[in-house]
N, C-alpha and C. Protein backbone atom coordinates (compact mmCIF):
# COMPACT_ATOMS: atom_id res chain seq x y z
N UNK A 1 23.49 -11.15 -19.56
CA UNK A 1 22.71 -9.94 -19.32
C UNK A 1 23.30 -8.84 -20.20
N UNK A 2 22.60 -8.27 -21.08
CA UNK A 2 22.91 -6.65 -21.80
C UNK A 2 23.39 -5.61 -20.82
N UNK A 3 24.10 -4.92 -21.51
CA UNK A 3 24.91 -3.89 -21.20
C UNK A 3 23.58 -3.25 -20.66
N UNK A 4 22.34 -3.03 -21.16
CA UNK A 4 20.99 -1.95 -20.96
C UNK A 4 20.57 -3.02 -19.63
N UNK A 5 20.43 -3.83 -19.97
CA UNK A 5 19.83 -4.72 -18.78
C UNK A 5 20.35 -4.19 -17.49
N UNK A 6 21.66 -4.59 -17.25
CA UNK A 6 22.71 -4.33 -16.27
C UNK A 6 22.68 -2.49 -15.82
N UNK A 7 22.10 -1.85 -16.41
CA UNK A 7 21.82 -0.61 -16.30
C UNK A 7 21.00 -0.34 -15.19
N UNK A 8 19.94 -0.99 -15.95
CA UNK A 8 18.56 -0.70 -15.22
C UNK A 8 18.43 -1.36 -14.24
N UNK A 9 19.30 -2.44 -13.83
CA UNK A 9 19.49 -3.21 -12.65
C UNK A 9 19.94 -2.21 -11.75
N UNK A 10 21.03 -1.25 -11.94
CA UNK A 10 22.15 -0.31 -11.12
C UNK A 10 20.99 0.55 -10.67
N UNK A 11 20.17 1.17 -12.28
CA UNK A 11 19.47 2.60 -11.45
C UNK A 11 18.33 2.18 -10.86
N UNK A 12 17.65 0.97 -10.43
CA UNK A 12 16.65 0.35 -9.65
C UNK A 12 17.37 0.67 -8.24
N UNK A 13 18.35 -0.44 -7.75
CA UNK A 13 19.32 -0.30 -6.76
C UNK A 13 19.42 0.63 -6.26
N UNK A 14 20.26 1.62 -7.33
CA UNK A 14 20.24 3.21 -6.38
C UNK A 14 18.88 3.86 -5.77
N UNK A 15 18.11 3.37 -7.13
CA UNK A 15 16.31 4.31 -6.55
C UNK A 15 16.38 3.87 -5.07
N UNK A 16 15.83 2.40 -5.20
CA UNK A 16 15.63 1.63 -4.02
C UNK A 16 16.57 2.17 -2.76
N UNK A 17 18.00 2.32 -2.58
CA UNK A 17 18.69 3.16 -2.20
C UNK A 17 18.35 4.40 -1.22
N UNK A 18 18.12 5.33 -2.06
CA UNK A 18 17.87 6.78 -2.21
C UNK A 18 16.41 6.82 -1.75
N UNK A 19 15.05 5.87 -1.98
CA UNK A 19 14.04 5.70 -1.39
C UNK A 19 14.49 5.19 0.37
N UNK A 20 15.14 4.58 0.37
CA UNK A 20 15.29 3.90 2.10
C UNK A 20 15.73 5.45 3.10
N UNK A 21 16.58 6.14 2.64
CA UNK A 21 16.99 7.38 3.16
C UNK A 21 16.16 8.20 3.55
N UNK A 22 14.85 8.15 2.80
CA UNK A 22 14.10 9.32 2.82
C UNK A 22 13.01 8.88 4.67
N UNK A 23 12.47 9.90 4.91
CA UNK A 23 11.87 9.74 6.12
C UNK A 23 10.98 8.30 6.53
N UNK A 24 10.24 8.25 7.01
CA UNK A 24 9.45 7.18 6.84
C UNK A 24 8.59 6.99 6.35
N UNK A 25 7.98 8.65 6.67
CA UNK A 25 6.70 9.16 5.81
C UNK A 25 7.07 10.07 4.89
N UNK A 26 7.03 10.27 3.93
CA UNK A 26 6.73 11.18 2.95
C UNK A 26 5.76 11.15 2.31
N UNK A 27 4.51 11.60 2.16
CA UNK A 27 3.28 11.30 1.71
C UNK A 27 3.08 13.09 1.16
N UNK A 28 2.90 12.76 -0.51
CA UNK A 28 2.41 13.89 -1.39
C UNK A 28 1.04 13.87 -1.12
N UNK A 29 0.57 15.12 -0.75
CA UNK A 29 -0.81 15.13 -0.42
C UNK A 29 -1.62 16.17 -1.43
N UNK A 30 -2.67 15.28 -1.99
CA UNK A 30 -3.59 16.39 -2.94
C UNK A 30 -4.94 16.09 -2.31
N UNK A 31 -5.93 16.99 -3.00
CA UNK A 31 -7.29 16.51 -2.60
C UNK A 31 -7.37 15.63 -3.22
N UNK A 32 -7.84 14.97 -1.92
CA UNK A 32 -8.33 13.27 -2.10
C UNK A 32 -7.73 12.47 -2.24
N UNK A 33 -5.97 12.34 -2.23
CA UNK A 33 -4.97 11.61 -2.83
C UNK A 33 -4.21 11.30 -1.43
N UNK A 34 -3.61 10.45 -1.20
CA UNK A 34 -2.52 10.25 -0.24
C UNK A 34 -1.71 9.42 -1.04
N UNK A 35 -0.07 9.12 -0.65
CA UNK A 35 0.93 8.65 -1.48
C UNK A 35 1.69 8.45 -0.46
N UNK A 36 1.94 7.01 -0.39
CA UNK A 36 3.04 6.90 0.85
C UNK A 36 3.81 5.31 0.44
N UNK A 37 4.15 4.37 1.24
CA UNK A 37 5.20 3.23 0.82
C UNK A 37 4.39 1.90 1.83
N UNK A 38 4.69 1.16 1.11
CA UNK A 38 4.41 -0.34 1.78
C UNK A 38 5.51 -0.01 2.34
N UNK A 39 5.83 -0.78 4.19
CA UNK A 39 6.77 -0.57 4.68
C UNK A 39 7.14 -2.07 4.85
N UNK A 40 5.70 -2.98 4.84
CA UNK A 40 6.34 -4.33 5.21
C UNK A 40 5.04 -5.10 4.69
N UNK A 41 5.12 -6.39 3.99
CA UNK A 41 4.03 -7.30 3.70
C UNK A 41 4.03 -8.81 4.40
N UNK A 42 2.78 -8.68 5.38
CA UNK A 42 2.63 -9.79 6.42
C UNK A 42 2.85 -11.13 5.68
N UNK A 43 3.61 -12.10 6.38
CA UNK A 43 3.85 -13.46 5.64
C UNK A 43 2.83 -14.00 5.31
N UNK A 44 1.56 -14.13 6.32
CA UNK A 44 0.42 -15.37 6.13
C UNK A 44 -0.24 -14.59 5.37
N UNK A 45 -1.28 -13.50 4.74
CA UNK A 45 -2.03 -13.60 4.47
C UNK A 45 -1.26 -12.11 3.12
N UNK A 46 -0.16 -11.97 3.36
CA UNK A 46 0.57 -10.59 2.39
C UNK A 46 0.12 -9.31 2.59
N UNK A 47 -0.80 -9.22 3.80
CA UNK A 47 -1.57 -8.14 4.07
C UNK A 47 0.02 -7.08 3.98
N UNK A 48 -0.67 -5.71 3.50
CA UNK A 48 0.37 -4.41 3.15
C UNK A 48 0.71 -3.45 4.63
N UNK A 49 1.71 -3.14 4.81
CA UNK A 49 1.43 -2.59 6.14
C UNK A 49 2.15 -1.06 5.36
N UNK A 50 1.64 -0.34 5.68
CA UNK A 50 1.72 1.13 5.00
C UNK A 50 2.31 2.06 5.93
N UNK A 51 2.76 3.46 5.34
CA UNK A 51 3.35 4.09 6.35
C UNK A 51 2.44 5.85 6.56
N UNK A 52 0.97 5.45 6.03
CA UNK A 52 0.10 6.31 5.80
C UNK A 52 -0.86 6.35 6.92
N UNK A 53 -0.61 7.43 7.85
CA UNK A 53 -1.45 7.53 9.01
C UNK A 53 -2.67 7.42 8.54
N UNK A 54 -3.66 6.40 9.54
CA UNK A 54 -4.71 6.30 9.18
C UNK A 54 -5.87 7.62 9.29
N UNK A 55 -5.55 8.87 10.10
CA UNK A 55 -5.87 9.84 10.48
C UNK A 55 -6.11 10.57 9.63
N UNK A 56 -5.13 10.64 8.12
CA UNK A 56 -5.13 11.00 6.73
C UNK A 56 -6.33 10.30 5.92
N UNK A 57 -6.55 9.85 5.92
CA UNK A 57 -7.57 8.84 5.49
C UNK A 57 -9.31 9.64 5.96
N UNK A 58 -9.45 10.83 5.38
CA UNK A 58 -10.66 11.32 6.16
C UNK A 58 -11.72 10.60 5.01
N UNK A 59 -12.28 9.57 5.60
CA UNK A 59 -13.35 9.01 5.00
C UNK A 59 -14.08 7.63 6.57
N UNK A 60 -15.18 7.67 6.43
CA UNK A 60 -16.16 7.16 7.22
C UNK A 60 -15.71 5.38 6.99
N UNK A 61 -15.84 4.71 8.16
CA UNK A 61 -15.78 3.18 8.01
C UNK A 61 -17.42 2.82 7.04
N UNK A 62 -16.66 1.81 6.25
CA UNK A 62 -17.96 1.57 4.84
C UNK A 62 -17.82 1.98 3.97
N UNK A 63 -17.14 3.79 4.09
CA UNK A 63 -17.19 4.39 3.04
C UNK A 63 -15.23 3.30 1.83
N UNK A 64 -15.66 3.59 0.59
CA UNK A 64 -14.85 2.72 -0.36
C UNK A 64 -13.49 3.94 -0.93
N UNK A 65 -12.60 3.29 -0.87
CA UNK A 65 -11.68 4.25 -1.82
C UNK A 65 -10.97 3.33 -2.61
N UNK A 66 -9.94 4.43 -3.66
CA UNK A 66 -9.44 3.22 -4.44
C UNK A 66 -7.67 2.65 -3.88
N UNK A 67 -6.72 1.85 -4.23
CA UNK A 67 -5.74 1.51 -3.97
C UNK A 67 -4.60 1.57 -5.17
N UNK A 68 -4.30 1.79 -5.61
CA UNK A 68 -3.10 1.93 -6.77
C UNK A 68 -1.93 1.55 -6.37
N UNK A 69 -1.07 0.60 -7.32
CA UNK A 69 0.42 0.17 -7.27
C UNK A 69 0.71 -0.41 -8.00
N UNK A 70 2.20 -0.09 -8.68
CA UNK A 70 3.07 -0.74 -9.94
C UNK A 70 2.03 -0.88 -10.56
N UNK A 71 0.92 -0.14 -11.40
CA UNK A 71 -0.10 0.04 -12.40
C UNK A 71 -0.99 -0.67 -12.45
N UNK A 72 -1.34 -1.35 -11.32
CA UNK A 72 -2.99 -2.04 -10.89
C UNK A 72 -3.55 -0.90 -10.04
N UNK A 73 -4.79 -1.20 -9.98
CA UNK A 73 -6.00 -0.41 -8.80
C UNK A 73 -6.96 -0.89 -8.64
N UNK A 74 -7.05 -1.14 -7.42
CA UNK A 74 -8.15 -1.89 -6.57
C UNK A 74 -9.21 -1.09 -5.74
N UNK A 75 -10.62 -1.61 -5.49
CA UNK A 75 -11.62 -1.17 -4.67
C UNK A 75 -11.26 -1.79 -3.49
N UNK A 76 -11.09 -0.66 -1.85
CA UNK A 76 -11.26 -1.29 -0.73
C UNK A 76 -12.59 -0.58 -0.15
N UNK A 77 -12.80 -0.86 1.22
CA UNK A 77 -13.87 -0.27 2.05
C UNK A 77 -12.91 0.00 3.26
N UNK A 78 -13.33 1.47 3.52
CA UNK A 78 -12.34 1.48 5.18
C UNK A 78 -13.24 0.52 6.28
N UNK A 79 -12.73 -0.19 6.96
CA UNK A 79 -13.16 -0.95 7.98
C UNK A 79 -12.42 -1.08 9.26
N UNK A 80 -13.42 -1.56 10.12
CA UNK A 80 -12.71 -1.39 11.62
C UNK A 80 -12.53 -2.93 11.73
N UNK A 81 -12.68 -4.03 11.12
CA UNK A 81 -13.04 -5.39 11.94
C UNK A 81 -12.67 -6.20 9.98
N UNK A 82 -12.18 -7.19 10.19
CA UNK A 82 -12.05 -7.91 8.72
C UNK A 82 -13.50 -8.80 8.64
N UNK A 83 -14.45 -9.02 9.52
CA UNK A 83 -15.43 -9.31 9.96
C UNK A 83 -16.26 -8.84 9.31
N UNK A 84 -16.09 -7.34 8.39
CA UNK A 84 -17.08 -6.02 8.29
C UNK A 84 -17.29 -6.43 6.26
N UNK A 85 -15.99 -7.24 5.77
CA UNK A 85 -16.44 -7.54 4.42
C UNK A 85 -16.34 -8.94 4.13
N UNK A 86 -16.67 -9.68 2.76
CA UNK A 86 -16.88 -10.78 2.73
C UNK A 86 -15.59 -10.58 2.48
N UNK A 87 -15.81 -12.38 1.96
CA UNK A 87 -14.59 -12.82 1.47
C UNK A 87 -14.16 -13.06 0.03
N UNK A 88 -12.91 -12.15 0.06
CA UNK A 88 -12.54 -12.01 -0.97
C UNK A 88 -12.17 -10.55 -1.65
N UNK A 89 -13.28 -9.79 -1.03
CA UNK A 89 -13.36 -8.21 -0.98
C UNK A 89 -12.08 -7.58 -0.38
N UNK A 90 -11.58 -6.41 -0.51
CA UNK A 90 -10.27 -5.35 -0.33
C UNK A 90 -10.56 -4.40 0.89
N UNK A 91 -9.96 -4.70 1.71
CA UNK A 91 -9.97 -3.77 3.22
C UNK A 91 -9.14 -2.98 3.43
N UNK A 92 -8.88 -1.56 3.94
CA UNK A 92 -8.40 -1.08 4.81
C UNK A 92 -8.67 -0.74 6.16
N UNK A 93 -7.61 -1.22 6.88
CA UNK A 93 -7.68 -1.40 8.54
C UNK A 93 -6.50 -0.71 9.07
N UNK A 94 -6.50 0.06 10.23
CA UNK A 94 -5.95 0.28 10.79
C UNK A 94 -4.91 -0.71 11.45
N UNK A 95 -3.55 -0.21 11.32
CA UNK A 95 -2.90 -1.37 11.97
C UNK A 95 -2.37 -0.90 13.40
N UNK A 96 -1.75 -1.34 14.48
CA UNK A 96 -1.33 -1.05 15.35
C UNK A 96 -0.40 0.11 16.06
N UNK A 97 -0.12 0.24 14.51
CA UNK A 97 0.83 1.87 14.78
C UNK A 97 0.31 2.95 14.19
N UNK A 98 -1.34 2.98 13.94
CA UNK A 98 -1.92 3.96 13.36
C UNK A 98 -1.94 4.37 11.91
N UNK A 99 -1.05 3.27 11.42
CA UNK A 99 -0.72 3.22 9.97
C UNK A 99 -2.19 2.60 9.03
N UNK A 100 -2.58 2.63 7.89
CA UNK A 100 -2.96 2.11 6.85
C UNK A 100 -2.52 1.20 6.90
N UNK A 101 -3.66 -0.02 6.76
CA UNK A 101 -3.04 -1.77 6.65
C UNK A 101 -4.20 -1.63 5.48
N UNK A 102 -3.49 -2.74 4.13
CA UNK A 102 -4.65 -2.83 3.21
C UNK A 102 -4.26 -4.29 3.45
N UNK A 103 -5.68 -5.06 2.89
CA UNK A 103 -5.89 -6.61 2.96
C UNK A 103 -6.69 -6.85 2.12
N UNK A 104 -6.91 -8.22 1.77
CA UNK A 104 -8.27 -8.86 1.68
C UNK A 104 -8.48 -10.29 2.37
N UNK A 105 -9.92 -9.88 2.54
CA UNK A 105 -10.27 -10.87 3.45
C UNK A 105 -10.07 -12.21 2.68
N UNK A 106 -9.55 -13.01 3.46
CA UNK A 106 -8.87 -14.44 3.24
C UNK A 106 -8.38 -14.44 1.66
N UNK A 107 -7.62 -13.88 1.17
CA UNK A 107 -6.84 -13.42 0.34
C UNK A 107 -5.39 -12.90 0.41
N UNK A 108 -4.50 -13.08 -0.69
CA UNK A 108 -3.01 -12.22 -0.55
C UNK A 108 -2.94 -10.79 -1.47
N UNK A 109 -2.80 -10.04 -0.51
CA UNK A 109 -3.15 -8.34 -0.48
C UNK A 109 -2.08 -8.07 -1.83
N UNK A 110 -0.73 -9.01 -1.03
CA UNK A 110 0.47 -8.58 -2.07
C UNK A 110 0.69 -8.64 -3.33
N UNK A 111 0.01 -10.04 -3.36
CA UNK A 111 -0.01 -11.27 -4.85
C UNK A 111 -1.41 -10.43 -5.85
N UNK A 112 -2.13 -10.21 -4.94
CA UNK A 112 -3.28 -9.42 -5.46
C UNK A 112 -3.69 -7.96 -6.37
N UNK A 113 -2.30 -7.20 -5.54
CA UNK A 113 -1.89 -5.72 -6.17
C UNK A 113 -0.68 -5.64 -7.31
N UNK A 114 0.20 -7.07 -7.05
CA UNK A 114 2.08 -6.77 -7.33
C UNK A 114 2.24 -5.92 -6.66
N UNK A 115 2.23 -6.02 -5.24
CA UNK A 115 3.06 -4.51 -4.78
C UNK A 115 4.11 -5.33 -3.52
N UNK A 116 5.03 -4.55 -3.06
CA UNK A 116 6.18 -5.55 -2.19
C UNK A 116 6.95 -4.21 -1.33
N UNK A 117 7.60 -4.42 -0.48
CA UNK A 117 8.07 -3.88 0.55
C UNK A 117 8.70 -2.53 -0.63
N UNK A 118 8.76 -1.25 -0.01
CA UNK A 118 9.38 -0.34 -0.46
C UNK A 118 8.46 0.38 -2.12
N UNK A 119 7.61 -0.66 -2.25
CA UNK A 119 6.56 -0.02 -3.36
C UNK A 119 5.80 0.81 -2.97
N UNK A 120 5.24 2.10 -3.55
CA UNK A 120 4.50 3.23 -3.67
C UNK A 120 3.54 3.14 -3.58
N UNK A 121 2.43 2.83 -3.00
CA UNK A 121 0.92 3.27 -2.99
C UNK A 121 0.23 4.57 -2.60
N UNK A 122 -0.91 4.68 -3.75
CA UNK A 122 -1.62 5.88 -4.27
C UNK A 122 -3.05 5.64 -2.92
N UNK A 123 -3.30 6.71 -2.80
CA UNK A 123 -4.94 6.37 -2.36
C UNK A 123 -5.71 7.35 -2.25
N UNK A 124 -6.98 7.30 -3.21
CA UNK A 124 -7.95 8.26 -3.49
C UNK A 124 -9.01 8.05 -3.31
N UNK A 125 -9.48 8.97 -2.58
CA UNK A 125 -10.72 8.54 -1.72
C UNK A 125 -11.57 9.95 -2.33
């Protein structure tokens, strides 16, 4: 491994680090923008479990926003039921703690975005 390699290994680490410290939520808020963290990605299906109150999210079930992470962006639909899109299509659902859950139906949410525990997601609605 390079001396530069081994660098960027250290200042990842620390980020990663220095990101765990911070609250749970920190979400930069603009119009139309929310910004918050994957907190955990479900084993079976990689669904994203977010730390972005779904309450933030002022947009109608049906209505579509977009998803951004590590420099992909995806179309979801807010939905109440995974029932509500086909398969294959990008969901956001409410998860049990009021958080932002993104998915796709019978799909891996994770494998789908590159995004993984402690990664940044954008969302503009």
């Amino acid at each position: 491994m390079t001396a530069i390699a081994s660098s960027m290994n250290l200042a990842r680490a620390i980020l990663s680090t220095l990101l765990l410290a911070l609250p749970v939520w920190v979400a930069a808020e603009q119009a139309n923008t929310l910004t918050g963290q994957v907190l955990a990605v479900g084993s079976s299906f990689g669904n994203l479990e977010t730390d972005i109150p779904i309450d933030k999210l002022s947009i109608e079930l049906g209505e579509s926003f977009s998803v951004s992470c590590n420099g992909r962006t995806v179309t979801a639909v807010s939905s109440g039921d995974y029932a509500d899109v086909h398969s294959g299509e990008w969901l956001g659902i409410e998860n049990g703690s009021g958080n932002l859950q993104l998915a796709i139906s019978f799909g891996d949410a994770s494998a789908g975005l590159g995004c993984n525990t402690g990664d940044t997601v954008t969302i503009t609605f």
